[in-house]
PDB file of N, CA and C in Angstrom:
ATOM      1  N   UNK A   1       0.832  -1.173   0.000  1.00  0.00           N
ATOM      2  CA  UNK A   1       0.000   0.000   0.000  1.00  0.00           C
ATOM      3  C   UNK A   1       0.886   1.250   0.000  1.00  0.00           C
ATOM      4  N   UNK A   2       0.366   2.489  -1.090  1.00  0.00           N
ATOM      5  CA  UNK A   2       1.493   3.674  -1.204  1.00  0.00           C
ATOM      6  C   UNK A   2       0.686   4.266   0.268  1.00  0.00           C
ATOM      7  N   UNK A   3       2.341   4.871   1.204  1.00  0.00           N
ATOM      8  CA  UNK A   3       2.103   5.386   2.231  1.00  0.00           C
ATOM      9  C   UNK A   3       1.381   7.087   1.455  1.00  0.00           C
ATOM     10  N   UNK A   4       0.643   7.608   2.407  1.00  0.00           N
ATOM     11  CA  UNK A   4      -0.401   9.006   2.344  1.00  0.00           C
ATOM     12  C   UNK A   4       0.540   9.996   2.586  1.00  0.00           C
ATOM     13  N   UNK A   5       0.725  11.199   1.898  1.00  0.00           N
ATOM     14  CA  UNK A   5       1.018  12.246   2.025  1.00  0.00           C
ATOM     15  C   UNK A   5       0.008  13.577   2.039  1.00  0.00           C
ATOM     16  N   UNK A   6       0.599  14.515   2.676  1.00  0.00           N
ATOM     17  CA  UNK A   6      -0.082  15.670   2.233  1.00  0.00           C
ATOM     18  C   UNK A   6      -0.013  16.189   1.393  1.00  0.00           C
ATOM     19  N   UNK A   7      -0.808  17.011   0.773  1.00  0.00           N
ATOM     20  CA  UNK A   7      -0.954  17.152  -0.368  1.00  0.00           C
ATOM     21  C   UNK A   7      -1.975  18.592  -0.596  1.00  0.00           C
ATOM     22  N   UNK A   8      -1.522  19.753  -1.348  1.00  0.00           N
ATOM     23  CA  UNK A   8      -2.540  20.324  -1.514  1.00  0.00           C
ATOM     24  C   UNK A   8      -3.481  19.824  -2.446  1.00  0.00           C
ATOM     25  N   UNK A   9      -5.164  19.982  -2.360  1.00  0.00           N
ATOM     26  CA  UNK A   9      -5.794  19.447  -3.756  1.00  0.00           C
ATOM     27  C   UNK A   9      -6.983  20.331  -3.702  1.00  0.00           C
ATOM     28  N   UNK A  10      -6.742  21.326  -4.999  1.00  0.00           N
ATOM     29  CA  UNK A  10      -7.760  22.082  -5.905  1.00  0.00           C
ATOM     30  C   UNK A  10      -8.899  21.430  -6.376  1.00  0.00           C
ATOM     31  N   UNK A  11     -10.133  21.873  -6.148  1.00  0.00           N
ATOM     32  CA  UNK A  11     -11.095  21.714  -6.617  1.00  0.00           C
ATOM     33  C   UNK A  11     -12.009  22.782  -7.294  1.00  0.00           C
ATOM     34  N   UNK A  12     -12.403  21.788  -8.402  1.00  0.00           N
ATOM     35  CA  UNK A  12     -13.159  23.287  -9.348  1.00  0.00           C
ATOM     36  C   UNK A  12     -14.403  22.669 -10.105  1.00  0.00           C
ATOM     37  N   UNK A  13     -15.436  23.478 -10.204  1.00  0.00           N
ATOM     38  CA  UNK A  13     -16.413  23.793 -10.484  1.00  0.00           C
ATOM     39  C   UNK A  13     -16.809  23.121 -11.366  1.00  0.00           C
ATOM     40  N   UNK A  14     -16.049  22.878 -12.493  1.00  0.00           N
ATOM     41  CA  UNK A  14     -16.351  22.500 -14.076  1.00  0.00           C
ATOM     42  C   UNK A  14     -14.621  21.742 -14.618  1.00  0.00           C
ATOM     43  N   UNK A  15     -15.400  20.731 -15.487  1.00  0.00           N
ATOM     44  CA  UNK A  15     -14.070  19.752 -15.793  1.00  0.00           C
ATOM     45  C   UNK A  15     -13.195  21.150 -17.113  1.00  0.00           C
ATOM     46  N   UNK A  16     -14.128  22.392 -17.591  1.00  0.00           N
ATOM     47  CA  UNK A  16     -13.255  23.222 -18.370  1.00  0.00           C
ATOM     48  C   UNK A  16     -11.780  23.852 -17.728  1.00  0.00           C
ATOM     49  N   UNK A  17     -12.212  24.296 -16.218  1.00  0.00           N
ATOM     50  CA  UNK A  17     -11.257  24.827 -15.353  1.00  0.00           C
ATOM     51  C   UNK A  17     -10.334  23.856 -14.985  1.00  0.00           C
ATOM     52  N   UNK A  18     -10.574  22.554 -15.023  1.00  0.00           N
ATOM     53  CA  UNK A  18      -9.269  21.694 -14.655  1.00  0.00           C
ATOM     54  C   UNK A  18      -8.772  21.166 -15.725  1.00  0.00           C
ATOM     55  N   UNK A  19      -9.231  21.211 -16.488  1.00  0.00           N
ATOM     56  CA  UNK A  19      -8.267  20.917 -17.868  1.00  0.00           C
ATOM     57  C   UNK A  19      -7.481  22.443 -18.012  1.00  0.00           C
ATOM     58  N   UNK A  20      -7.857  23.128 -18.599  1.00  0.00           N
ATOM     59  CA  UNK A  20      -7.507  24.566 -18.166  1.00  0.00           C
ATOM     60  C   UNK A  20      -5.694  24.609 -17.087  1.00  0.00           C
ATOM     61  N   UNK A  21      -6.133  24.221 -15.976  1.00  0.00           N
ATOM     62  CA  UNK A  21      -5.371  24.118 -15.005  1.00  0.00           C
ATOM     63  C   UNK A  21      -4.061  23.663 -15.353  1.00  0.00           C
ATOM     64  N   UNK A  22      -4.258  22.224 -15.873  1.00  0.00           N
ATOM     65  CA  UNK A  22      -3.528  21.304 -16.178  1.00  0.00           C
ATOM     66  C   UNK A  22      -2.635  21.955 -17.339  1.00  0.00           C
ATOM     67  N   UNK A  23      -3.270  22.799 -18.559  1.00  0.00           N
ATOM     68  CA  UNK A  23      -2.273  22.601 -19.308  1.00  0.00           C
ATOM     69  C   UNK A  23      -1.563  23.812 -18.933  1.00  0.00           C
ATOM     70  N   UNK A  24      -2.011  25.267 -18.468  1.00  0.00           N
ATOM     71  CA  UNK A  24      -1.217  26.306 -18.227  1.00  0.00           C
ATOM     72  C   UNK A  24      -0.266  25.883 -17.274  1.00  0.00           C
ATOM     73  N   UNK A  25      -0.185  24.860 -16.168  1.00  0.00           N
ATOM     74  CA  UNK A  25       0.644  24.959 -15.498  1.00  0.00           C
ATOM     75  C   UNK A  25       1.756  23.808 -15.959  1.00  0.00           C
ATOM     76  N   UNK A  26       1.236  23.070 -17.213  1.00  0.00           N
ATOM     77  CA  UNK A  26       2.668  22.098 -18.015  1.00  0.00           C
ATOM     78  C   UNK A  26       3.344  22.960 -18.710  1.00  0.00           C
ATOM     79  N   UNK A  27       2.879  24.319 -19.117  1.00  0.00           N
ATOM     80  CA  UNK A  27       3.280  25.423 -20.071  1.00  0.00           C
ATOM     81  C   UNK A  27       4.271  25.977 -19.034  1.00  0.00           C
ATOM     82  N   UNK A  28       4.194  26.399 -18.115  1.00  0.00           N
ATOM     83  CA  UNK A  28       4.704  26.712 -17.013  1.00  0.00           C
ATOM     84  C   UNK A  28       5.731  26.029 -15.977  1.00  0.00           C
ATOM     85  N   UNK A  29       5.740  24.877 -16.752  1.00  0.00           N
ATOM     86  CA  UNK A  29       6.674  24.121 -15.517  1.00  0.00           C
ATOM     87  C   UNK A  29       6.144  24.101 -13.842  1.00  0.00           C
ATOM     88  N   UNK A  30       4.860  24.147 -14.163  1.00  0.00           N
ATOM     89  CA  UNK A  30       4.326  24.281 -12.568  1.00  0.00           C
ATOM     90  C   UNK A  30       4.289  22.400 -12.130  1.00  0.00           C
ATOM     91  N   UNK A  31       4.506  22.393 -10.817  1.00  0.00           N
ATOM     92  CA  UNK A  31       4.440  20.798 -10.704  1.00  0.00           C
ATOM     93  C   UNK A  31       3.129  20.314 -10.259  1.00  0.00           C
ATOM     94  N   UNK A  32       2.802  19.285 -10.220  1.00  0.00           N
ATOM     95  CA  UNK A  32       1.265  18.692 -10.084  1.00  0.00           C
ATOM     96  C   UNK A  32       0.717  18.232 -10.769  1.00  0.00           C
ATOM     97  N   UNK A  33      -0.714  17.572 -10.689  1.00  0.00           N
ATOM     98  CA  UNK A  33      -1.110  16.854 -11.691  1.00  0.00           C
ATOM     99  C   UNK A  33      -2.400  16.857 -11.438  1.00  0.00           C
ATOM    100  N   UNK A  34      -3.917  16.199 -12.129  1.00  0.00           N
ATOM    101  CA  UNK A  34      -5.227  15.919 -11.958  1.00  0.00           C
ATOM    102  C   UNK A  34      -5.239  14.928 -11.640  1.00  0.00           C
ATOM    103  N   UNK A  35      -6.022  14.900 -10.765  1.00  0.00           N
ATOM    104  CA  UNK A  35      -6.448  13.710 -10.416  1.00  0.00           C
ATOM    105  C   UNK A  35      -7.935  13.270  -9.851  1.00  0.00           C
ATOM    106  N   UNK A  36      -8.797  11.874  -9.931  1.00  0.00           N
ATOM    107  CA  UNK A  36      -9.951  12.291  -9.373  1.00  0.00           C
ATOM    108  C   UNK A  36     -10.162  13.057  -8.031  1.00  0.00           C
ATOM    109  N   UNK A  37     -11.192  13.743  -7.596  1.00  0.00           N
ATOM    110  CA  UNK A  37     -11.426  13.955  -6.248  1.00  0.00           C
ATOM    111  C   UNK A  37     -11.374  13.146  -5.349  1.00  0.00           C
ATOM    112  N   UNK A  38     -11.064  13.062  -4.124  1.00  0.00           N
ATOM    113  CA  UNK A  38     -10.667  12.014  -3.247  1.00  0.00           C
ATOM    114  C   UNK A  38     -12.278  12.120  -3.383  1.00  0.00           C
ATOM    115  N   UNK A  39     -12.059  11.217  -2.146  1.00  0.00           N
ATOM    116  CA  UNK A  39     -14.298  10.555  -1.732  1.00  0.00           C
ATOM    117  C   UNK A  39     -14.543  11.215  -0.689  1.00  0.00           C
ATOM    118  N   UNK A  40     -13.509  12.158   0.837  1.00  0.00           N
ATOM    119  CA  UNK A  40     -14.083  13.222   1.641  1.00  0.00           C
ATOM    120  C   UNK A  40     -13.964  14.331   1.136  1.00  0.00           C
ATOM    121  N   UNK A  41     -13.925  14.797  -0.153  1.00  0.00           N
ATOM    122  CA  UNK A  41     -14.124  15.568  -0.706  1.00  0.00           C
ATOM    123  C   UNK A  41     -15.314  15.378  -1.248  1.00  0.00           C
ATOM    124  N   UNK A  42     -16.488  16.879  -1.609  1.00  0.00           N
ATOM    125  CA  UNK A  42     -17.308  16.799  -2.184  1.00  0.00           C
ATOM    126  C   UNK A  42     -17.154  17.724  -3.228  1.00  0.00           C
ATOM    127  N   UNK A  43     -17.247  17.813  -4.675  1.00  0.00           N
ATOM    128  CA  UNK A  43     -16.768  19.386  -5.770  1.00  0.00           C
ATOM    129  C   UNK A  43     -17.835  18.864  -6.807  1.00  0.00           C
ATOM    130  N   UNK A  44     -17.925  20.252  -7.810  1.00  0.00           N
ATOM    131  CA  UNK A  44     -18.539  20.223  -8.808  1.00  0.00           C
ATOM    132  C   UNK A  44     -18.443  18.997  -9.927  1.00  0.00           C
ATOM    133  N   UNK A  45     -17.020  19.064  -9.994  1.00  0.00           N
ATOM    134  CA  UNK A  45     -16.527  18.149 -11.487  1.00  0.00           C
ATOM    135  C   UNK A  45     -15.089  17.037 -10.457  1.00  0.00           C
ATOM    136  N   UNK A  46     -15.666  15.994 -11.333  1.00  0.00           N
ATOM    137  CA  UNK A  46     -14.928  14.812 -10.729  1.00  0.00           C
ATOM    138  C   UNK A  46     -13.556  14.642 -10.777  1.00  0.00           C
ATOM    139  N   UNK A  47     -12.547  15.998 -11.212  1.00  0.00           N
ATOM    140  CA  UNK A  47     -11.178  16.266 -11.028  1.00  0.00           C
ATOM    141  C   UNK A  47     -10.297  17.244 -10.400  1.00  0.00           C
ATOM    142  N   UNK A  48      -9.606  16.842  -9.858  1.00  0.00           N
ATOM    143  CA  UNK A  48      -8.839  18.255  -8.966  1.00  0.00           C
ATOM    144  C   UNK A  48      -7.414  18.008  -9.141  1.00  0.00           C
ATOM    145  N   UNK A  49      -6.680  19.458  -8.897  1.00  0.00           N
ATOM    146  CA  UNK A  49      -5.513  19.161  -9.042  1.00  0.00           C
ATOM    147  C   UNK A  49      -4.758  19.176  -7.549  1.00  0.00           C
ATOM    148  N   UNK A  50      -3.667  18.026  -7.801  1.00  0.00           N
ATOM    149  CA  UNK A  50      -2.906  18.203  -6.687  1.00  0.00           C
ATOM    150  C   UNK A  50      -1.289  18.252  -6.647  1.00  0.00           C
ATOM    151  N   UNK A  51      -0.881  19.408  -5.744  1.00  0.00           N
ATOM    152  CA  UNK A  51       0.060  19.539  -5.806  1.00  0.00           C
ATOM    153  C   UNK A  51       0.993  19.522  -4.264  1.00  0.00           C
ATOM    154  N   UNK A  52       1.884  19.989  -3.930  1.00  0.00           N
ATOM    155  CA  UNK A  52       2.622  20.280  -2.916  1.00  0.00           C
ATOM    156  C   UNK A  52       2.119  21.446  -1.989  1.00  0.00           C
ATOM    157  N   UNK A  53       1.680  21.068  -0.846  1.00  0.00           N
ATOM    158  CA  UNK A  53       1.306  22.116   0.373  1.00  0.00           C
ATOM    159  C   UNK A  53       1.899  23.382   0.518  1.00  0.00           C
ATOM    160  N   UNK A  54       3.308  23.085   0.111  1.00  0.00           N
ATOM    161  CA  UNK A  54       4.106  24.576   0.303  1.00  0.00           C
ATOM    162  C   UNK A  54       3.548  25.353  -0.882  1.00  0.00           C
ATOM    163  N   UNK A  55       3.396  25.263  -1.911  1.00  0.00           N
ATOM    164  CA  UNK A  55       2.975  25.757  -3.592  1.00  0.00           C
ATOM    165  C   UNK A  55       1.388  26.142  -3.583  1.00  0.00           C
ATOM    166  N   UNK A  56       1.003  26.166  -2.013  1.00  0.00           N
ATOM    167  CA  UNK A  56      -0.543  26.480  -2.074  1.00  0.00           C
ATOM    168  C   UNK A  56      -0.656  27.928  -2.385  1.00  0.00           C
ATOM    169  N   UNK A  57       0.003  28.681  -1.878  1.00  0.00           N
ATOM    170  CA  UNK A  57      -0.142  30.717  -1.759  1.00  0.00           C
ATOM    171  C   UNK A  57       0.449  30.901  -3.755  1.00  0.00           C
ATOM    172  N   UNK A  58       1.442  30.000  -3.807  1.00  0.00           N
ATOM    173  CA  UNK A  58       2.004  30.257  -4.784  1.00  0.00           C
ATOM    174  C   UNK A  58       1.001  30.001  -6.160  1.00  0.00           C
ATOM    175  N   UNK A  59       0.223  29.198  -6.064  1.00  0.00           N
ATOM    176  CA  UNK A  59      -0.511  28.554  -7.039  1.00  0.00           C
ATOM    177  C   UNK A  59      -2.078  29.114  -6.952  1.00  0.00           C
ATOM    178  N   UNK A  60      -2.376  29.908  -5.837  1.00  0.00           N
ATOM    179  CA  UNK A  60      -3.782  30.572  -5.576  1.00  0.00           C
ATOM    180  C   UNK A  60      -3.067  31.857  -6.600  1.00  0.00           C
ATOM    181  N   UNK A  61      -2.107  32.640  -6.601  1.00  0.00           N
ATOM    182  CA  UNK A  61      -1.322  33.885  -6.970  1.00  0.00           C
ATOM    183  C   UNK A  61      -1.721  33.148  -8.613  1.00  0.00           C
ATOM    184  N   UNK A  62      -1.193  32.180  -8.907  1.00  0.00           N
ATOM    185  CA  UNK A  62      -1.006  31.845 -10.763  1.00  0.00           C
ATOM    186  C   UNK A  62      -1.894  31.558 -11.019  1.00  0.00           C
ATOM    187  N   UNK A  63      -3.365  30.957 -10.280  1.00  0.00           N
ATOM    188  CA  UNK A  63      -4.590  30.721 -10.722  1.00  0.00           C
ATOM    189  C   UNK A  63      -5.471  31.935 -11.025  1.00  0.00           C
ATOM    190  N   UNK A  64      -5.197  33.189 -10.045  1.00  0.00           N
ATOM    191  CA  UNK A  64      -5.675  34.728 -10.353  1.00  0.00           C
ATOM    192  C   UNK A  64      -5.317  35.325 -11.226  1.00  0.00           C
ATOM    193  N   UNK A  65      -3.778  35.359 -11.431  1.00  0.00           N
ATOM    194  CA  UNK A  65      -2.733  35.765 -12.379  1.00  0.00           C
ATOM    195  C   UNK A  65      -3.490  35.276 -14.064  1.00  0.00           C
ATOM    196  N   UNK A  66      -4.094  33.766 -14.024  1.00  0.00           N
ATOM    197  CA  UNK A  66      -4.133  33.340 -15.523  1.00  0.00           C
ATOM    198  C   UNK A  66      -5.642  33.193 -15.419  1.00  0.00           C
ATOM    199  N   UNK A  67      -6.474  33.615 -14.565  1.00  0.00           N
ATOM    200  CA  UNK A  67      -7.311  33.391 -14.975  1.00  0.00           C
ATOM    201  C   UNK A  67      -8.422  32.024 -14.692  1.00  0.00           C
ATOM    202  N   UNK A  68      -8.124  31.154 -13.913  1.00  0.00           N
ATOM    203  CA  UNK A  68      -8.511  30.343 -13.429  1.00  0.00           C
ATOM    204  C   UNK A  68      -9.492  30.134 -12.458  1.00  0.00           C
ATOM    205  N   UNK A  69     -10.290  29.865 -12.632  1.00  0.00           N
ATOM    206  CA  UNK A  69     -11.675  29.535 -11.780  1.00  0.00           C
ATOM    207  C   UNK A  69     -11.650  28.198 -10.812  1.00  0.00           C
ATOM    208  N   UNK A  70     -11.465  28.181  -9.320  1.00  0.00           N
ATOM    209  CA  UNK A  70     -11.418  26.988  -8.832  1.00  0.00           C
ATOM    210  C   UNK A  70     -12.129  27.391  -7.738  1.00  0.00           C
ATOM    211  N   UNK A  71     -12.848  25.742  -7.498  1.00  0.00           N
ATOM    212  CA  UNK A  71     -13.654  26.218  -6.113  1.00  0.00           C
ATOM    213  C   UNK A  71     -13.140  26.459  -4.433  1.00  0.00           C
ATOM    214  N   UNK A  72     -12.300  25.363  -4.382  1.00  0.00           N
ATOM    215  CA  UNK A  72     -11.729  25.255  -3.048  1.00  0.00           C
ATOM    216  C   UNK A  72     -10.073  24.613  -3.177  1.00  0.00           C
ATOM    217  N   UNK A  73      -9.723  25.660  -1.912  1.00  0.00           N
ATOM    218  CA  UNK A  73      -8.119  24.490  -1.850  1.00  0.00           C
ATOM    219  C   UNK A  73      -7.772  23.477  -0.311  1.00  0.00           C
ATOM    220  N   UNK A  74      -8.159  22.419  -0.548  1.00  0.00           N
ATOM    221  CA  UNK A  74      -8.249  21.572   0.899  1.00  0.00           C
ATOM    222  C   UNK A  74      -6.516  21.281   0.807  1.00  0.00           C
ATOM    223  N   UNK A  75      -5.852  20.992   1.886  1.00  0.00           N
ATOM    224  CA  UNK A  75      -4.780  20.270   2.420  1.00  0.00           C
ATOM    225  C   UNK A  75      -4.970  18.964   3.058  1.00  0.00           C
ATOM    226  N   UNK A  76      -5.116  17.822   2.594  1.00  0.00           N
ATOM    227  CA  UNK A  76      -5.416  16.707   2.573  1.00  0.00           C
ATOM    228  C   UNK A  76      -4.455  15.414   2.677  1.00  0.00           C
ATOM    229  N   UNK A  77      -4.568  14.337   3.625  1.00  0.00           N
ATOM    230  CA  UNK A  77      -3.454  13.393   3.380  1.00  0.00           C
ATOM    231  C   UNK A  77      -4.209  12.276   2.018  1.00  0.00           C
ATOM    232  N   UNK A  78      -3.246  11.782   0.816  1.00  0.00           N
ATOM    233  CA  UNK A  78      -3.570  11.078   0.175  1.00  0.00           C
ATOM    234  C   UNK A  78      -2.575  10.407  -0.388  1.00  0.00           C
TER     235      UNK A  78
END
């Protein structure tokens, strides 16, 4: 079994904003990836992105910056 980490994980509204997500931040060299929503999570669209806890302030800043629509940012072990 993979041991759980923390993890920040974005959730958004509509599967447009996480695709969205995904590719500005491969354009970007931003790190992270989509993935489904965990199951104590509840969100609009059945993908969120997750990245590194420290990269949370940093990645709320590039989601405003480009334009990005997301609903919530939980800190989560997964």
């Amino acid at each position: 079994m993979r041991k759980k980490e923390l993890r920040a994980v974005i959730t958004f509204q509509n599967t447009t904003s996480a695709m969205a997500m995904e590719k500005i931040c491969k354009e970007n060299g931003r790190r992270g990836r989509l993935i489904p929503v965990p199951r104590c999570i509840t969100a609009g669209c059945g993908l969120a992105w997750s990245a590194n806890p420290q990269a949370r302030l940093e990645l709320e800043q590039f989601m405003k910056e480009n334009a990005i629509c997301y609903d919530q940012i939980y800190e989560i072990e997964i």
